[in-house]
N, C-alpha and C. Protein backbone atom coordinates (compact mmCIF):
# COMPACT_ATOMS: atom_id res chain seq x y z
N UNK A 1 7.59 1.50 -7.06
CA UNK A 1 8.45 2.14 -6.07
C UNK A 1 7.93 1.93 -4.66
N UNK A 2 6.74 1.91 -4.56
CA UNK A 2 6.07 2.16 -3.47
C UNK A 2 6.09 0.29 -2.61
N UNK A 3 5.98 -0.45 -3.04
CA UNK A 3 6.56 -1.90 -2.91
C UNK A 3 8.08 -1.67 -2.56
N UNK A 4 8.89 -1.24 -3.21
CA UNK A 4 10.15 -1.84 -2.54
C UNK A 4 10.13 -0.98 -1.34
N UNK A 5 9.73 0.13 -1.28
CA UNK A 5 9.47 1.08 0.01
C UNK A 5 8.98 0.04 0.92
N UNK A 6 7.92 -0.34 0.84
CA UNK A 6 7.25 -1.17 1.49
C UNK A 6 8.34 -2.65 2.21
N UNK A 7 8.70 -2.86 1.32
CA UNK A 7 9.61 -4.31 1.82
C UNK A 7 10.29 -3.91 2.61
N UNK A 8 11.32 -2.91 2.46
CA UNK A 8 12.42 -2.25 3.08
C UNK A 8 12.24 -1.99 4.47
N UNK A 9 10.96 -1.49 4.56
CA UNK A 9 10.23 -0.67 5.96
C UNK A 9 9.90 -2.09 6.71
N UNK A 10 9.51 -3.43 5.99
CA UNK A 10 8.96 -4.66 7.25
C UNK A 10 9.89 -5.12 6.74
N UNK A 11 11.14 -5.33 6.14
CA UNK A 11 12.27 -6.10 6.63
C UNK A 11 13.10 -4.84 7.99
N UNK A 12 13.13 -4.11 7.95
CA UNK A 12 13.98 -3.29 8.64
C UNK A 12 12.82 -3.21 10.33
N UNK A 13 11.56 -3.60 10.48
CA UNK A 13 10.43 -3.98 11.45
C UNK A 13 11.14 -5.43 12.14
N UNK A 14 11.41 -6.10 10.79
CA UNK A 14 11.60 -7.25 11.58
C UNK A 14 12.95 -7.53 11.96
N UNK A 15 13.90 -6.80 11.43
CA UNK A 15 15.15 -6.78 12.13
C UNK A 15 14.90 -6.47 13.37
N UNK A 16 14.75 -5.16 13.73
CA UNK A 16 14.45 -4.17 14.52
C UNK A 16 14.04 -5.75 15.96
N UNK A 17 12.76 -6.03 15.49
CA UNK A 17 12.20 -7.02 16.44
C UNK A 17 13.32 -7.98 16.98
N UNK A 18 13.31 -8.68 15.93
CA UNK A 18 14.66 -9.75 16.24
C UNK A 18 16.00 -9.42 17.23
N UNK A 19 16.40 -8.33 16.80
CA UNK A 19 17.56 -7.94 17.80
C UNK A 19 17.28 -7.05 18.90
N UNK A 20 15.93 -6.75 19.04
CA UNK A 20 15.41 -6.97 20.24
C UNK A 20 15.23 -7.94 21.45
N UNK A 21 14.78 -8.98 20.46
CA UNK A 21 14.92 -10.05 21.14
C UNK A 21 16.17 -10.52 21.29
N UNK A 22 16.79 -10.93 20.59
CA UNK A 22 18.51 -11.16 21.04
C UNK A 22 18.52 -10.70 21.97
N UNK A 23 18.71 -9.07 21.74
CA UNK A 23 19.17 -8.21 23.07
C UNK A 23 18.42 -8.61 24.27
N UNK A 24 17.31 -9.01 24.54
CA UNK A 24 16.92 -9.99 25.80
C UNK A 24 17.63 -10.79 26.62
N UNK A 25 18.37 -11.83 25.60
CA UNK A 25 19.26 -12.70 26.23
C UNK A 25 20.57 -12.25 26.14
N UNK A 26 21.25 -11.64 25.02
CA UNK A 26 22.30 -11.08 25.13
C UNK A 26 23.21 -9.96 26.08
N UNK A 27 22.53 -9.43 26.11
CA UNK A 27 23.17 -7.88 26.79
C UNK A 27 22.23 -7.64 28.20
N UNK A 28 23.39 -7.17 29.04
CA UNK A 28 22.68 -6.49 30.13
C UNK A 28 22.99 -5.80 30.49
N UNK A 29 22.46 -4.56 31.75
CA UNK A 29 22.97 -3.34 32.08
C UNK A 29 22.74 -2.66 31.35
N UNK A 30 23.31 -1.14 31.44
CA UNK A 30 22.87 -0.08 30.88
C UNK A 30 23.22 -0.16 28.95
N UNK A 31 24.22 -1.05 28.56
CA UNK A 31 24.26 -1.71 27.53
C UNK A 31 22.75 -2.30 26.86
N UNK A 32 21.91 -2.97 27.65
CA UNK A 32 20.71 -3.64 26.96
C UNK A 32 19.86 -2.57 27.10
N UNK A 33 19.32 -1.87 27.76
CA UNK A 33 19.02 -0.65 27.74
C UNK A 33 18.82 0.53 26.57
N UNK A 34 20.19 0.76 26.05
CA UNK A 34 20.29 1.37 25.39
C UNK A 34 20.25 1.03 23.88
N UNK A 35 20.48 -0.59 23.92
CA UNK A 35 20.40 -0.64 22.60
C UNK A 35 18.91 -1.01 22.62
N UNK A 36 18.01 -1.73 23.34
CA UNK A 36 17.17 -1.73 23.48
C UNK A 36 15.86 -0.94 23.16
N UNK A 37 16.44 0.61 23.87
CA UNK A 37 15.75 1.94 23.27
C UNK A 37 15.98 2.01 21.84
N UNK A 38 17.33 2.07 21.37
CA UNK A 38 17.45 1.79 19.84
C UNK A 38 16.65 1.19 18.68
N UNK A 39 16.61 0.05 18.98
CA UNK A 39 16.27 -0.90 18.41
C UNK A 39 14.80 -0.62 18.28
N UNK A 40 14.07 -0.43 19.46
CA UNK A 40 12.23 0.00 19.73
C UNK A 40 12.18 1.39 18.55
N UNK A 41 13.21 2.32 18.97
CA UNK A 41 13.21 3.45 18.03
C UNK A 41 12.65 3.13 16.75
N UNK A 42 14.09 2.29 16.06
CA UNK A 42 13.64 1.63 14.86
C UNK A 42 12.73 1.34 14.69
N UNK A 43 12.25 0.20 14.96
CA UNK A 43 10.87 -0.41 14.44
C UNK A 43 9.74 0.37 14.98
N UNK A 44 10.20 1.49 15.70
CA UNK A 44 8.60 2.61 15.78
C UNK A 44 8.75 3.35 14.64
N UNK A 45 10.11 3.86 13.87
CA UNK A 45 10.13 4.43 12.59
C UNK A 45 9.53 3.67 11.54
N UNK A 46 10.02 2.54 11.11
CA UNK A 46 9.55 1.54 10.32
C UNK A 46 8.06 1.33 10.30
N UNK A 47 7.05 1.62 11.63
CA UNK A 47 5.88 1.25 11.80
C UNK A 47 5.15 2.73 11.08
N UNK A 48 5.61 3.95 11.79
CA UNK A 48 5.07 4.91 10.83
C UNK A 48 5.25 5.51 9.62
N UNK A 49 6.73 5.00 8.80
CA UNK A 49 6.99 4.82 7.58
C UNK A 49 5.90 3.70 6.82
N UNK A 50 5.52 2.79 7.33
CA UNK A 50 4.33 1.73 6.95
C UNK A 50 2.79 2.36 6.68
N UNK A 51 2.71 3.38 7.99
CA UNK A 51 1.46 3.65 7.98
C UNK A 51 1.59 4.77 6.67
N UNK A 52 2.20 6.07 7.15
CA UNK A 52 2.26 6.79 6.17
C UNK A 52 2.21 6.09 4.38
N UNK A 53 3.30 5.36 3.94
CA UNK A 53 3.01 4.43 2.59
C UNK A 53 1.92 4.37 2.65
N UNK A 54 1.02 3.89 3.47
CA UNK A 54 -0.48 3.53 3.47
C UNK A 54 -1.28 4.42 3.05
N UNK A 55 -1.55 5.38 3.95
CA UNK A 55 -2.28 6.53 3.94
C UNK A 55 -2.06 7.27 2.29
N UNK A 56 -0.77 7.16 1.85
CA UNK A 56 -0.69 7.75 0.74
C UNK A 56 -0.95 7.06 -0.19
N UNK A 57 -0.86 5.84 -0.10
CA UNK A 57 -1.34 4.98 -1.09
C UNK A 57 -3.16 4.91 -1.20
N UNK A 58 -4.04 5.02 0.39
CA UNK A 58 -5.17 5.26 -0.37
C UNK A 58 -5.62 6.53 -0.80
N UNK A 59 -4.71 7.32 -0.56
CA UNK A 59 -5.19 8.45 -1.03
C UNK A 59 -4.82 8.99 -2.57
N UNK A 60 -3.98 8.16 -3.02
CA UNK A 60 -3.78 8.64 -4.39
C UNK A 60 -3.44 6.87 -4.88
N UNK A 61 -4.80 6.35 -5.27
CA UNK A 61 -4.12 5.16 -5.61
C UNK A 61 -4.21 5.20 -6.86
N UNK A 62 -3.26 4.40 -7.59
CA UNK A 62 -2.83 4.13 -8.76
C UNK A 62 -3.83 3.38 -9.61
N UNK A 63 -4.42 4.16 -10.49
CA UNK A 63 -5.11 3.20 -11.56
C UNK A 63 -6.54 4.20 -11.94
């Protein structure tokens, strides 16, 4: 379980990144901005959804 958790959280990191970057060249004004903030949101969730998995994983590891 803790794997597909895992995938989910750095595919949804690297979206996050990517249309960040888009949004670089794509959008401007208060439009890039905002999705901009968005998007950072995301992949700051994704980053402490990562850590947390972590933390719980060495703390109760399996085996």
């Amino acid at each position: 379980m803790n794997t597909m958790i895992k995938s989910m959280l750095w595919m949804l990191l690297a979206v996050a990144v990517a249309a960040n970057v888009f949004l670089g060249f794509a959008a401007t004004g208060a439009l890039h901005l905002v999705l901009s903030v968005l998007t950072g949101l995301v992949g700051l969730g994704a980053v402490v959804g990562l850590v947390a998995v972590h933390r719980t994983q060495r703390a109760h590891p399996a085996g």
